[in-house]
Protein backbone atom coordinates (compact mmCIF):
# COMPACT_ATOMS: atom_id res chain seq x y z
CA UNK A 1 51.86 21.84 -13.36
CA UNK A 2 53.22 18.33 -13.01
CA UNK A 3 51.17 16.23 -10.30
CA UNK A 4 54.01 16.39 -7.89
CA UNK A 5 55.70 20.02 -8.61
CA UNK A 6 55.02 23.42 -10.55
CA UNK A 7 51.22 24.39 -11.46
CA UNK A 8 50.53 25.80 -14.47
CA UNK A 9 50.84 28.91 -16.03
CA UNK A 10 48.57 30.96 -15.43
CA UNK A 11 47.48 34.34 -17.86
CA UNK A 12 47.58 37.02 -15.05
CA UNK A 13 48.72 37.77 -11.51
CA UNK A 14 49.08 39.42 -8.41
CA UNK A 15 52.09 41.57 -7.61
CA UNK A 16 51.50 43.08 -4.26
CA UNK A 17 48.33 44.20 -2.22
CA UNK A 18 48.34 48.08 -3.64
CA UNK A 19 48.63 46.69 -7.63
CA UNK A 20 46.47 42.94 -6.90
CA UNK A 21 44.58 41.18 -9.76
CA UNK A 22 41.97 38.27 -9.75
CA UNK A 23 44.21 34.83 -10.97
CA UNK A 24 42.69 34.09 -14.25
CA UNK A 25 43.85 29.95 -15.48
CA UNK A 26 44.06 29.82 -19.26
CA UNK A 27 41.49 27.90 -20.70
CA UNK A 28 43.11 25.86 -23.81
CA UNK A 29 39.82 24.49 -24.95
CA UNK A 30 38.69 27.59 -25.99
CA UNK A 31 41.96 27.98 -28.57
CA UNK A 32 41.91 27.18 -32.04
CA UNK A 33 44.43 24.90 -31.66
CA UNK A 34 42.95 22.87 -28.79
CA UNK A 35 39.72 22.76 -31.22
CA UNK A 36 41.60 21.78 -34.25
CA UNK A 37 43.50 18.75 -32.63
CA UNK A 38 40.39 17.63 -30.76
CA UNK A 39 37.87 17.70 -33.77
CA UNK A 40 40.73 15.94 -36.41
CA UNK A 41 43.25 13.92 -34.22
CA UNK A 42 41.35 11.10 -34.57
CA UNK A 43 40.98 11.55 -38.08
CA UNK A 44 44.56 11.83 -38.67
CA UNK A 45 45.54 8.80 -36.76
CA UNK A 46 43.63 6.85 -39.07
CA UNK A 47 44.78 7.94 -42.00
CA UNK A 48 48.61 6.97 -40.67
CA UNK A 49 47.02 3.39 -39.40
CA UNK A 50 45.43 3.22 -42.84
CA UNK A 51 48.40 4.02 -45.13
CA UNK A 52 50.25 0.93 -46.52
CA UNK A 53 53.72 0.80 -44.34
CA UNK A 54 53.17 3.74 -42.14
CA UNK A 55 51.76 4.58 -38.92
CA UNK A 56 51.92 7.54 -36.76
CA UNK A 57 54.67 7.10 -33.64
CA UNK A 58 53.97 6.07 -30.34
CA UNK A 59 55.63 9.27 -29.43
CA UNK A 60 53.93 11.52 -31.79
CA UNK A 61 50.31 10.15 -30.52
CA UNK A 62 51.16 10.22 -26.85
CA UNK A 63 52.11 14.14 -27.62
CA UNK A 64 48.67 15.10 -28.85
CA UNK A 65 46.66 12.97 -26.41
CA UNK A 66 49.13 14.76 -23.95
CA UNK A 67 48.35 18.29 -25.06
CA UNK A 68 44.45 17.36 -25.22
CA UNK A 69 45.04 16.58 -21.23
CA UNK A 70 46.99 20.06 -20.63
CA UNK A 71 44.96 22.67 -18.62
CA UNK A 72 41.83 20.43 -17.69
CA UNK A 73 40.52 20.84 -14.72
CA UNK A 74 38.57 17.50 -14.90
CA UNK A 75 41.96 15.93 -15.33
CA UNK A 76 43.31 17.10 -11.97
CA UNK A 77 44.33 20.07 -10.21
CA UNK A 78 46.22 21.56 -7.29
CA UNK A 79 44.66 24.23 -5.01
CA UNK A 80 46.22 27.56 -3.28
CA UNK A 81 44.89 28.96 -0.89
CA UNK A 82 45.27 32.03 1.45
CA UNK A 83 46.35 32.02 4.96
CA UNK A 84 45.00 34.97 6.14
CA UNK A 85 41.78 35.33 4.90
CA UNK A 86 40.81 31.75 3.25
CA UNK A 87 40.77 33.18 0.20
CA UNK A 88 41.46 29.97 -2.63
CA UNK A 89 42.04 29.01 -6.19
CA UNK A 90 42.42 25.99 -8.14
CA UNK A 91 45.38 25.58 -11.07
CA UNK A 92 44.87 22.76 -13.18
CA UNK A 93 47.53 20.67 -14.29
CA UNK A 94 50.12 20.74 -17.22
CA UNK A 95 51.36 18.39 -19.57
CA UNK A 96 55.27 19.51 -19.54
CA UNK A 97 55.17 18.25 -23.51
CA UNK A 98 58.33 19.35 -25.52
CA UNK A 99 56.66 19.55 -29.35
CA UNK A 100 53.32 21.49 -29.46
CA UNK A 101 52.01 22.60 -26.58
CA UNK A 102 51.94 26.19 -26.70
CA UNK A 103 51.61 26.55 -22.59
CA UNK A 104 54.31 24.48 -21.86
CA UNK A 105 56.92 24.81 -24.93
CA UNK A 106 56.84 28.33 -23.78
CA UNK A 107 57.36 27.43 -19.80
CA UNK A 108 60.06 25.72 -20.98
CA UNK A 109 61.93 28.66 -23.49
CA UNK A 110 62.05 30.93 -20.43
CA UNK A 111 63.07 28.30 -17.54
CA UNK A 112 65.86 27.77 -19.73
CA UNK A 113 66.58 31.77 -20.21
CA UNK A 114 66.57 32.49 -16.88
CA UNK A 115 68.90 29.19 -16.03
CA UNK A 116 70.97 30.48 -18.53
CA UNK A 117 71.44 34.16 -17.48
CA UNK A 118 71.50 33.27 -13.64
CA UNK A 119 74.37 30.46 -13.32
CA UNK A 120 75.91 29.86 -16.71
CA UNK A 121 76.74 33.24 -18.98
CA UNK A 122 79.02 35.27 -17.32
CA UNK A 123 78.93 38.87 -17.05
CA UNK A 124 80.33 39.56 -20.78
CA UNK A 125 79.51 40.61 -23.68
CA UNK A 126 77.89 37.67 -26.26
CA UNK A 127 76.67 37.64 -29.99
CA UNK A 128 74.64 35.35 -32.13
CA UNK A 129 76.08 33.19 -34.40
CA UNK A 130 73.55 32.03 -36.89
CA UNK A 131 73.85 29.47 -39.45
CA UNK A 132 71.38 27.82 -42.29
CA UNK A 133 72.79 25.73 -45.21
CA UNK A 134 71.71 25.33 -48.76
CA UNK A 135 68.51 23.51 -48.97
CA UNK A 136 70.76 20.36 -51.25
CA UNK A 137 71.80 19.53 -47.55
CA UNK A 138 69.08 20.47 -44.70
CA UNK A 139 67.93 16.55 -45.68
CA UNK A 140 70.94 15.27 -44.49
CA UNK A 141 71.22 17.36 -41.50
CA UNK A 142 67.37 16.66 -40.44
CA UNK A 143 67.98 12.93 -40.33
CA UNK A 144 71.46 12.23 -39.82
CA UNK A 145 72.87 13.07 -36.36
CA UNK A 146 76.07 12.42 -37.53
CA UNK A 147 75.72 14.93 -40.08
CA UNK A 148 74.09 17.71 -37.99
CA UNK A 149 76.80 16.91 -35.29
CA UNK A 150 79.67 17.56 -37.84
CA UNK A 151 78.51 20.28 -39.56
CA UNK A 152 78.03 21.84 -35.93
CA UNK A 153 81.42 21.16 -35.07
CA UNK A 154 83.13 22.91 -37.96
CA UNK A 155 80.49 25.83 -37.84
CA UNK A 156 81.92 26.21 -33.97
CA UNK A 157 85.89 25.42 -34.78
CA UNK A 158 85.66 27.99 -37.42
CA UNK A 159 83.89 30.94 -34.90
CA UNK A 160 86.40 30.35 -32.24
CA UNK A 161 89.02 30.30 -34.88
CA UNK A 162 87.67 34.04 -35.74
CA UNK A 163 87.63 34.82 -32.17
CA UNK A 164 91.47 34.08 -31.51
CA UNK A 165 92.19 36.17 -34.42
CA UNK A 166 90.03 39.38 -33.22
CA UNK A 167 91.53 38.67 -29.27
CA UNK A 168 94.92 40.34 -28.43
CA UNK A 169 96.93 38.23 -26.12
CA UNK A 170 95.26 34.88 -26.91
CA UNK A 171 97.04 32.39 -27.32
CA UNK A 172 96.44 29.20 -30.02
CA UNK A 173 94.82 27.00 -27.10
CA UNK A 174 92.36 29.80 -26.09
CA UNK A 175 89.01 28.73 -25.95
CA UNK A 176 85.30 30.23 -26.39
CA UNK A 177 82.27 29.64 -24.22
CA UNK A 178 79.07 28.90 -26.21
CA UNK A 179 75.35 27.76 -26.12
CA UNK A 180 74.11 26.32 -28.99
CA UNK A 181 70.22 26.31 -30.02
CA UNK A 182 69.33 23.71 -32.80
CA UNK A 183 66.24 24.46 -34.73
CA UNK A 184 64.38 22.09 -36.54
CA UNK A 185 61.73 24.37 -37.57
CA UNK A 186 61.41 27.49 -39.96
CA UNK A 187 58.92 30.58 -39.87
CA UNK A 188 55.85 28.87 -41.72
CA UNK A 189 56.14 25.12 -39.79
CA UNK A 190 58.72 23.80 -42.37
CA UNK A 191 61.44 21.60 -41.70
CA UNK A 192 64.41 23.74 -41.58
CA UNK A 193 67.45 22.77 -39.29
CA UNK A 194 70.17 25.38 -38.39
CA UNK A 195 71.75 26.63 -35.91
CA UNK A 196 71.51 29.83 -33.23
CA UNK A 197 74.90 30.31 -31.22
CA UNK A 198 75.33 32.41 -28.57
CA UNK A 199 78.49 32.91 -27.91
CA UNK A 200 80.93 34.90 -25.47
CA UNK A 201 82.75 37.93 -27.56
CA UNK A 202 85.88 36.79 -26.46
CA UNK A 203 88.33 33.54 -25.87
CA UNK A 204 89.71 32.36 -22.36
CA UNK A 205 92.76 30.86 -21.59
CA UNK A 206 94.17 29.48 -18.33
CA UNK A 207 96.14 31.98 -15.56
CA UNK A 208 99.11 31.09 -13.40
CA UNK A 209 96.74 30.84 -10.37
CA UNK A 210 94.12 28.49 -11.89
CA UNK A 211 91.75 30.57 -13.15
CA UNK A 212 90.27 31.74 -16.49
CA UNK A 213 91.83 34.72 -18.31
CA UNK A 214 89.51 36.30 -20.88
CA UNK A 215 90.66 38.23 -23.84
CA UNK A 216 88.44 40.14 -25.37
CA UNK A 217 87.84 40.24 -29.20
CA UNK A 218 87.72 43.18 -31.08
CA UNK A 219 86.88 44.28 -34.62
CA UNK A 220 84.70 41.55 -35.28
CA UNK A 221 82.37 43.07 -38.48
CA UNK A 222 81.16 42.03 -41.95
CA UNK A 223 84.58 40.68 -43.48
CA UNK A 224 84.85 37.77 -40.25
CA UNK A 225 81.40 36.91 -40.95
CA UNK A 226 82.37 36.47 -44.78
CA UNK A 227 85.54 34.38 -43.54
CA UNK A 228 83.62 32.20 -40.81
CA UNK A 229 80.96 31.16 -44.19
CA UNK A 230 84.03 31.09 -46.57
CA UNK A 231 85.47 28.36 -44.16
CA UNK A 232 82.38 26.55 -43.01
CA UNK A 233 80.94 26.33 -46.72
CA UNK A 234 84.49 24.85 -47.89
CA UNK A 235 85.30 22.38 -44.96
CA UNK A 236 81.86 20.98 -44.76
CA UNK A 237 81.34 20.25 -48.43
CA UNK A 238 84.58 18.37 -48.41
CA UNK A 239 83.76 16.73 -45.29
CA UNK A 240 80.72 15.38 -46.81
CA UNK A 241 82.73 14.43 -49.86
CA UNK A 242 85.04 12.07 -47.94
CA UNK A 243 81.45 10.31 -46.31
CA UNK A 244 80.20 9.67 -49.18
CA UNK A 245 77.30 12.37 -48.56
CA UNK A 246 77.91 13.86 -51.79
CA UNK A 247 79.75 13.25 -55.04
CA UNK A 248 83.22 15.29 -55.98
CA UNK A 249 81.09 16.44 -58.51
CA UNK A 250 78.21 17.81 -56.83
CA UNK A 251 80.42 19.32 -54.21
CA UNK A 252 82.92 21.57 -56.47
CA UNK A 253 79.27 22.68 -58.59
CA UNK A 254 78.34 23.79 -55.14
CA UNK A 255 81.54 25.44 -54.24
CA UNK A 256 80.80 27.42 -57.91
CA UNK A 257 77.47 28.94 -56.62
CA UNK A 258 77.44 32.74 -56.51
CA UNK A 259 76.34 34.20 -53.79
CA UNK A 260 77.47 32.35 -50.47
CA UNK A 261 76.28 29.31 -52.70
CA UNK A 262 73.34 28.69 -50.40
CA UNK A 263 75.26 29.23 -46.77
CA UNK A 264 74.57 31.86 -44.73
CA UNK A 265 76.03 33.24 -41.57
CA UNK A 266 74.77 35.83 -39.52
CA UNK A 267 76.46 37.41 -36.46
CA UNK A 268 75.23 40.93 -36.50
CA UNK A 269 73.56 40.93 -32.67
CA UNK A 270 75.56 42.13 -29.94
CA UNK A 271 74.79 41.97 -26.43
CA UNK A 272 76.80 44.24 -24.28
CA UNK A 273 77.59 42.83 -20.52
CA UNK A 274 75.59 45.02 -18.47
CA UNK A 275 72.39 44.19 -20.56
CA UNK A 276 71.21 40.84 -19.10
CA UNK A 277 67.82 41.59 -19.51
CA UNK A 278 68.84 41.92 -23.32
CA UNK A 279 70.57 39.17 -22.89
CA UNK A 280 67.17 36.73 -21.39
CA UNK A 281 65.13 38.16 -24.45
CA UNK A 282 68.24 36.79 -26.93
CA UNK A 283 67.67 33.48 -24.94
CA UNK A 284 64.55 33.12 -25.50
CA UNK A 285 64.50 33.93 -28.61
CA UNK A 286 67.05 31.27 -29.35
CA UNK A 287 64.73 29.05 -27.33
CA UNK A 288 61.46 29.72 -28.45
CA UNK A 289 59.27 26.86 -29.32
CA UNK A 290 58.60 25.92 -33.23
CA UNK A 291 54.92 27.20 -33.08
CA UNK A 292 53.14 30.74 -31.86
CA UNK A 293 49.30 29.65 -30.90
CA UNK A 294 48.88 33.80 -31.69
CA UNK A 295 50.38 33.46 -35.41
CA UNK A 296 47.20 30.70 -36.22
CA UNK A 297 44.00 32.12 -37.17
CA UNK A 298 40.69 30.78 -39.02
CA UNK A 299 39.31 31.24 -42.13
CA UNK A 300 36.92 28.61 -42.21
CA UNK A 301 36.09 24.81 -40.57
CA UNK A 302 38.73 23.21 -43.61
CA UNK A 303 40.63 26.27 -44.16
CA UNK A 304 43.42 27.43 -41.27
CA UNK A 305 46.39 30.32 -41.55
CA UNK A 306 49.30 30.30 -40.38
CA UNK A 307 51.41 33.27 -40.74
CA UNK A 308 55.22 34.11 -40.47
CA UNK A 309 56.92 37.07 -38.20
CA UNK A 310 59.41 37.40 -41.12
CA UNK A 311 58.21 39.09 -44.51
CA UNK A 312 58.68 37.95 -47.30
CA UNK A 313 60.02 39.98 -50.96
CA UNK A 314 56.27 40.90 -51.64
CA UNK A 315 55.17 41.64 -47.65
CA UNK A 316 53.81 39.49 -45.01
CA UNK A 317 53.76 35.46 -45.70
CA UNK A 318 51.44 33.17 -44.64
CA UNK A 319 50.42 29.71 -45.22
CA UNK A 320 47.35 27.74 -45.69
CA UNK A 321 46.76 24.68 -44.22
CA UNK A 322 43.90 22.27 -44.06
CA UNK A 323 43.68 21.34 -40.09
CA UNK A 324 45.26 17.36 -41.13
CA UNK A 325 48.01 19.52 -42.59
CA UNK A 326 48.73 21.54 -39.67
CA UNK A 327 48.69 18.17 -37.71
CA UNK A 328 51.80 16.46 -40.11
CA UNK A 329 53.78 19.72 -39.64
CA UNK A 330 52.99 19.84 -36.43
CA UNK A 331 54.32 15.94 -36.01
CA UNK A 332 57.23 16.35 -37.62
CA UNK A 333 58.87 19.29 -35.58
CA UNK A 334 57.80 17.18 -32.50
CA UNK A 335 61.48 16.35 -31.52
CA UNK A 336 62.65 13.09 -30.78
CA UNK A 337 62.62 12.01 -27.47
CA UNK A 338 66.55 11.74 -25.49
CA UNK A 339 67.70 14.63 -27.48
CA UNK A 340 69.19 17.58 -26.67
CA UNK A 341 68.05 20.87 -28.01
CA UNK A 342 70.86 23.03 -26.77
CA UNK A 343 74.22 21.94 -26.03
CA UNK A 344 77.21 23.77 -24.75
CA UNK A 345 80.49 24.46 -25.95
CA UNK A 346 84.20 25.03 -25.55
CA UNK A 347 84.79 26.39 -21.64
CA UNK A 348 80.63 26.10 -21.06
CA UNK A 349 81.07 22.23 -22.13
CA UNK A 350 80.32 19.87 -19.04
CA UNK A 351 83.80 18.54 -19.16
CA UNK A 352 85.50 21.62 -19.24
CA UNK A 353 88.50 22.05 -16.90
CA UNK A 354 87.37 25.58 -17.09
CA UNK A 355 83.69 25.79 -16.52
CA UNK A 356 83.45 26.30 -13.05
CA UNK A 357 85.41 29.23 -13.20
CA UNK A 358 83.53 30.65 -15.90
CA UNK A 359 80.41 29.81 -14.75
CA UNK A 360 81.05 31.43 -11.47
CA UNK A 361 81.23 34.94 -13.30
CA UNK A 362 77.61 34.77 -13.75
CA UNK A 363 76.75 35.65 -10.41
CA UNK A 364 75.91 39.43 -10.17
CA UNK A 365 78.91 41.27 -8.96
CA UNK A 366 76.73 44.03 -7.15
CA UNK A 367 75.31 41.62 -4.87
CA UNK A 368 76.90 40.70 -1.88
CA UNK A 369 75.83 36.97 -1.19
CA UNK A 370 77.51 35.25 1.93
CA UNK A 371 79.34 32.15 0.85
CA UNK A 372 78.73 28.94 2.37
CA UNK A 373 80.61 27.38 5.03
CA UNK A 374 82.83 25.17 3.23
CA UNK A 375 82.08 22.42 5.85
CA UNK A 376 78.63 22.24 5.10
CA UNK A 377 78.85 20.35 2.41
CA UNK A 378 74.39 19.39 2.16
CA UNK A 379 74.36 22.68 1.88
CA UNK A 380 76.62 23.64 -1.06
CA UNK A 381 75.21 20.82 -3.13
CA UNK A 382 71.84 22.13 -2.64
CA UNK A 383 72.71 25.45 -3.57
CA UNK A 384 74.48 24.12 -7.07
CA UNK A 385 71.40 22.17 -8.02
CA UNK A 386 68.76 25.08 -7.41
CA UNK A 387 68.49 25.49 -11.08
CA UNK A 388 65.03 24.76 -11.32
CA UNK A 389 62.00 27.67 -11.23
CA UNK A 390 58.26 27.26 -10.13
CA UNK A 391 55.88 28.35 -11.68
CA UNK A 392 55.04 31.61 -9.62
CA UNK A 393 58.92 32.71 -10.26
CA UNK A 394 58.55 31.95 -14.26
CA UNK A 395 55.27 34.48 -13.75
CA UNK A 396 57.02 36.95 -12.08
CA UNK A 397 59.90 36.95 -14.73
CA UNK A 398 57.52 37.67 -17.62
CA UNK A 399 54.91 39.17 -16.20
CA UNK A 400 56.42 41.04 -13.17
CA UNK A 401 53.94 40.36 -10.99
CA UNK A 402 54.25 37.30 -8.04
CA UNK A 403 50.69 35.11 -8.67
CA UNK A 404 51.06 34.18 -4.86
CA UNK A 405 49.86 37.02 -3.21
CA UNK A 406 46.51 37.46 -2.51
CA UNK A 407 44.05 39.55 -4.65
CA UNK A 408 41.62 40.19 -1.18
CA UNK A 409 43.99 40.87 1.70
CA UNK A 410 47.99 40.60 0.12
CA UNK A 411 48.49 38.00 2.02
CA UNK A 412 50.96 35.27 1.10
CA UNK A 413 49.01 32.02 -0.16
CA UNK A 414 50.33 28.45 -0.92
CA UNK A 415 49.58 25.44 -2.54
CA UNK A 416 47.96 23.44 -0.02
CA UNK A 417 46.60 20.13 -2.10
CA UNK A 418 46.95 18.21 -5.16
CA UNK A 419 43.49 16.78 -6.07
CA UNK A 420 43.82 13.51 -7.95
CA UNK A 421 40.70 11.41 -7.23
CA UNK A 422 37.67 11.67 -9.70
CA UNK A 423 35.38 11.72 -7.37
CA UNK A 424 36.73 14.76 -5.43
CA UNK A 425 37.41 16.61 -8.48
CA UNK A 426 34.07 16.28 -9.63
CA UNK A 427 32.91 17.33 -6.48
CA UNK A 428 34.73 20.42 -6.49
CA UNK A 429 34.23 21.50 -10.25
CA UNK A 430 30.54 20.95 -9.70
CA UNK A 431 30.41 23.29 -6.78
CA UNK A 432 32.56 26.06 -8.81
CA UNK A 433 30.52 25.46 -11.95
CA UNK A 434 32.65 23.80 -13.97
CA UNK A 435 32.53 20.89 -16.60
CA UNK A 436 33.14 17.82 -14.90
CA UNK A 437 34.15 15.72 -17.41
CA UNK A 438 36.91 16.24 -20.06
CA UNK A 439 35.80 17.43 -23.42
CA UNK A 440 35.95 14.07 -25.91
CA UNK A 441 38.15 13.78 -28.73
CA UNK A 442 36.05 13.76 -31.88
CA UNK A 443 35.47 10.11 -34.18
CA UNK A 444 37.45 9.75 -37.12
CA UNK A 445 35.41 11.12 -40.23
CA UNK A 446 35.20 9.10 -43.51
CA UNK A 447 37.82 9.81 -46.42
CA UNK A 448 36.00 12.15 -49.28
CA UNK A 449 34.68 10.07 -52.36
CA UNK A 450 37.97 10.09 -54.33
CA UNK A 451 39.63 8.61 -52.16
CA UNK A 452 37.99 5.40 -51.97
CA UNK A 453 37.45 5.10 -55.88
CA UNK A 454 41.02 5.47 -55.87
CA UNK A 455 41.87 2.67 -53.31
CA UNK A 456 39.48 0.37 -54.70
CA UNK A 457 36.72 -0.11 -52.78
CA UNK A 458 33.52 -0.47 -54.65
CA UNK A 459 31.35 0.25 -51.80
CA UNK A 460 31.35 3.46 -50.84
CA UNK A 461 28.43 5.86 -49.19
CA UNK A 462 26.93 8.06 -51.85
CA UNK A 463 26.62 11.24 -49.63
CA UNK A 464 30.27 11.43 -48.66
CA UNK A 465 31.89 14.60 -50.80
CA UNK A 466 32.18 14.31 -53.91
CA UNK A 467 35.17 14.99 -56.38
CA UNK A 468 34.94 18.50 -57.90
CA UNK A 469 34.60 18.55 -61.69
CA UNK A 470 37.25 21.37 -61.89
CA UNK A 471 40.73 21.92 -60.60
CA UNK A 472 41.49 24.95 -59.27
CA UNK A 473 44.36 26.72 -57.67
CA UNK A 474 43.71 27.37 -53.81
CA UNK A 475 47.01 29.56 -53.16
CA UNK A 476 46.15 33.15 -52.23
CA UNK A 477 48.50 35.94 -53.65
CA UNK A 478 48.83 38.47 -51.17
């Protein structure tokens, strides 16, 4: 919870007074993660202060110091309480972070699901469009915007393209409707950009009267799949050709490969129209944040593993990571700040002559809302910007139970106060038993023995680690 809006999430919740439950906060200090970044953090910083021409990010620091903050009670909270019966709870802050906080990446993955579903994908059938290029150009498409924006734009041109084909009655200025999810992330914390589309199973044109006129596409299977990667794999090596991205050479090698040549396109999940809640589990899928707090476990203090939902050709995957290297791949999926991480497309694109239209077919047919009156205008503004969710509806659309209803009497409770002053707060926390005081961010350790022989210095303690007089491989074969 921001300091002026939605409280944090909480793990459990109240429904209504036959089926009630005691409100629970999460308690982040208690994760492995919270522990990792608080014992090494400072550790890490130092090492990017000490390296010759590099330093962490402004941005990257003010994220973990940020996540540190998420969930503390000593840091601030806001307090609900129960009319009826007095009946109160406190909900500590969050740090709305976009990179690595688990609470709030995921906050964000279904606020933008349930946007989504409610007042932008009509009441059609959609399918994923995925897309991930050959290693020889993720690079390129990590660091250069102008890159990742092309080869977006010919990965889209060449899906509608397929749609028109598979739609009877379209016509060559038919458009499709899309939302586009950019991942920068793959299963094990790598850097992997591609692309997640989901896109309307169909094209729209424009009627007589105004409005939208969908045509449905049909027969789309394997061989449009094969044709969609045939034409993105040939039109984006030769646009990168013509920039100078690649040489002619390198290009027609890479048109040569067998076997897709690296490209791979993906469009085998259908969502029929009537299944929106299949539909808010593809969007959050597509959403989802680049790291699972459940998918991190322990082995020992220098010794962390991370496994991957995916298997792999010999079974499950997973990946060992010393806590600083869990904190660099944890950095670098932290995504730059002013960007975008969906975008829309075709008649879903902002300045689409037909979005309104289109948009408007999200609304649930069965209901029967009363429109406005169009001469209240206040009043039809406000309704177009309620695209935002509290807190207590983001419970209720995961959990399925409301968190404002009282576990005592049922009774309706609200958030009453936002306690900011230290004083106060420790007041409070001292009263319910709680630490007071934030825990502290551990002191930067000194490098092991190698290290320093290698940089130099002559002076070094003598009971810092020592090199080992072996190499060994640490990789586990599973």
């Amino acid at each position: 919870m921001s300091r002026s809006s939605d409280p944090d999430m909480p793990t459990t919740a109240a429904c209504v007074p036959t089926r009630t439950a005691a409100y629970r906060r999460r308690q982040p200090e208690r994760t492995l993660l919270y522990r990792t970044v608080q014992t090494h953090l400072a550790t890490w910083l130092e090492r990017h202060h000490d390296a010759p021409g590099r330093s962490a990010p402004a941005l990257i620091e003010r994220e973990f110091r940020r996540y540190l903050e998420c969930g503390i009670l000593a840091n601030g909270f806001a307090r609900a309480r129960c009319a009826d019966c007095g009946h109160d709870f406190v909900v500590a802050y969050s740090c709305k972070g976009r990179g690595m906080c688990p609470s709030c990446t995921t906050r964000r993955m279904v606020e933008t699901a349930a946007h989504l579903v409610d007042h932008v994908i009509p009441h059609l059938p959609v399918r994923q469009w995925v897309l991930s290029v050959p290693k020889r150009l993720r690079y390129y498409l990590q660091h250069d915007p102008k890159v990742q924006n092309l080869a977006l734009h010919i990965f889209m041109s060449a899906i509608e393209q397929a749609l028109r084909r598979s739609s009877p009655g379209a016509g060559p200025d038919a458009r499709c409707g899309a939302v586009v999810f950019i991942h920068r992330f793959g299963a094990l914390l790598n850097e992997h950009l591609h692309f997640h589309c989901v896109v309307l199973e169909g094209v729209f044109s424009g009627g007589e009267d105004g409005q939208a006129v969908f045509h449905p596409a049909t027969d789309l299977h394997a061989p449009a799949f094969d044709q969609v990667q045939s034409a993105v794999r040939r039109r984006l090596l030769k646009a990168l050709t013509r920039r100078g991205v690649l040489e002619e050479e390198e290009a027609q090698d890479m048109l040569n490969w067998q076997h897709g040549g690296g490209f791979s396109v993906d469009g085998e999940v259908r969502i029929e129209a009537k299944d929106r809640k299949g539909l808010e589990r593809l969007l959050r899928y597509c959403a989802r944040p680049a790291f699972a707090l459940e998918r991190l476990r322990e082995i020992d203090a220098e010794h962390l593993v991370y496994a991957s939902v995916k298997p792999g050709p010999g079974g499950s995957v997973s990946q060992i990571l010393t806590p600083l290297q869990l904190l660099d791949r944890l950095a670098a999926l932290i995504p730059p700040p002013r960007l975008h991480r969906h975008r829309y497309y075709g008649v879903l694109a902002p300045n689409s002559s037909q979005r309104q239209a289109v948009t408007a077919l999200a609304a649930d047919p069965a209901a029967d809302k009363p429109k406005p009156p169009e001469s209240n205008e206040q009043d039809a503004l406000a309704i177009s910007k309620a695209v935002r969710y509290t807190w207590a509806m983001l419970i209720a659309r995961i959990y399925e139970v409301f968190p404002l209803i009282c576990p005592k009497c049922g009774g309706e409770m609200k958030i009453i106060a936002f306690i900011n002053e230290k004083d106060v707060v420790q007041k409070i926390l001292k009263h319910l038993g709680v630490p007071t005081e934030p825990p502290k961010l551990a002191k930067a350790r000194d490098p092991p023995l190698w290290e320093l022989q290698a940089s130099g210095i002559e002076e070094f303690d003598p009971m810092v680690q020592v090199m080992p007089d072996y190499e060994f491989d640490q990789r586990i074969v599973w």
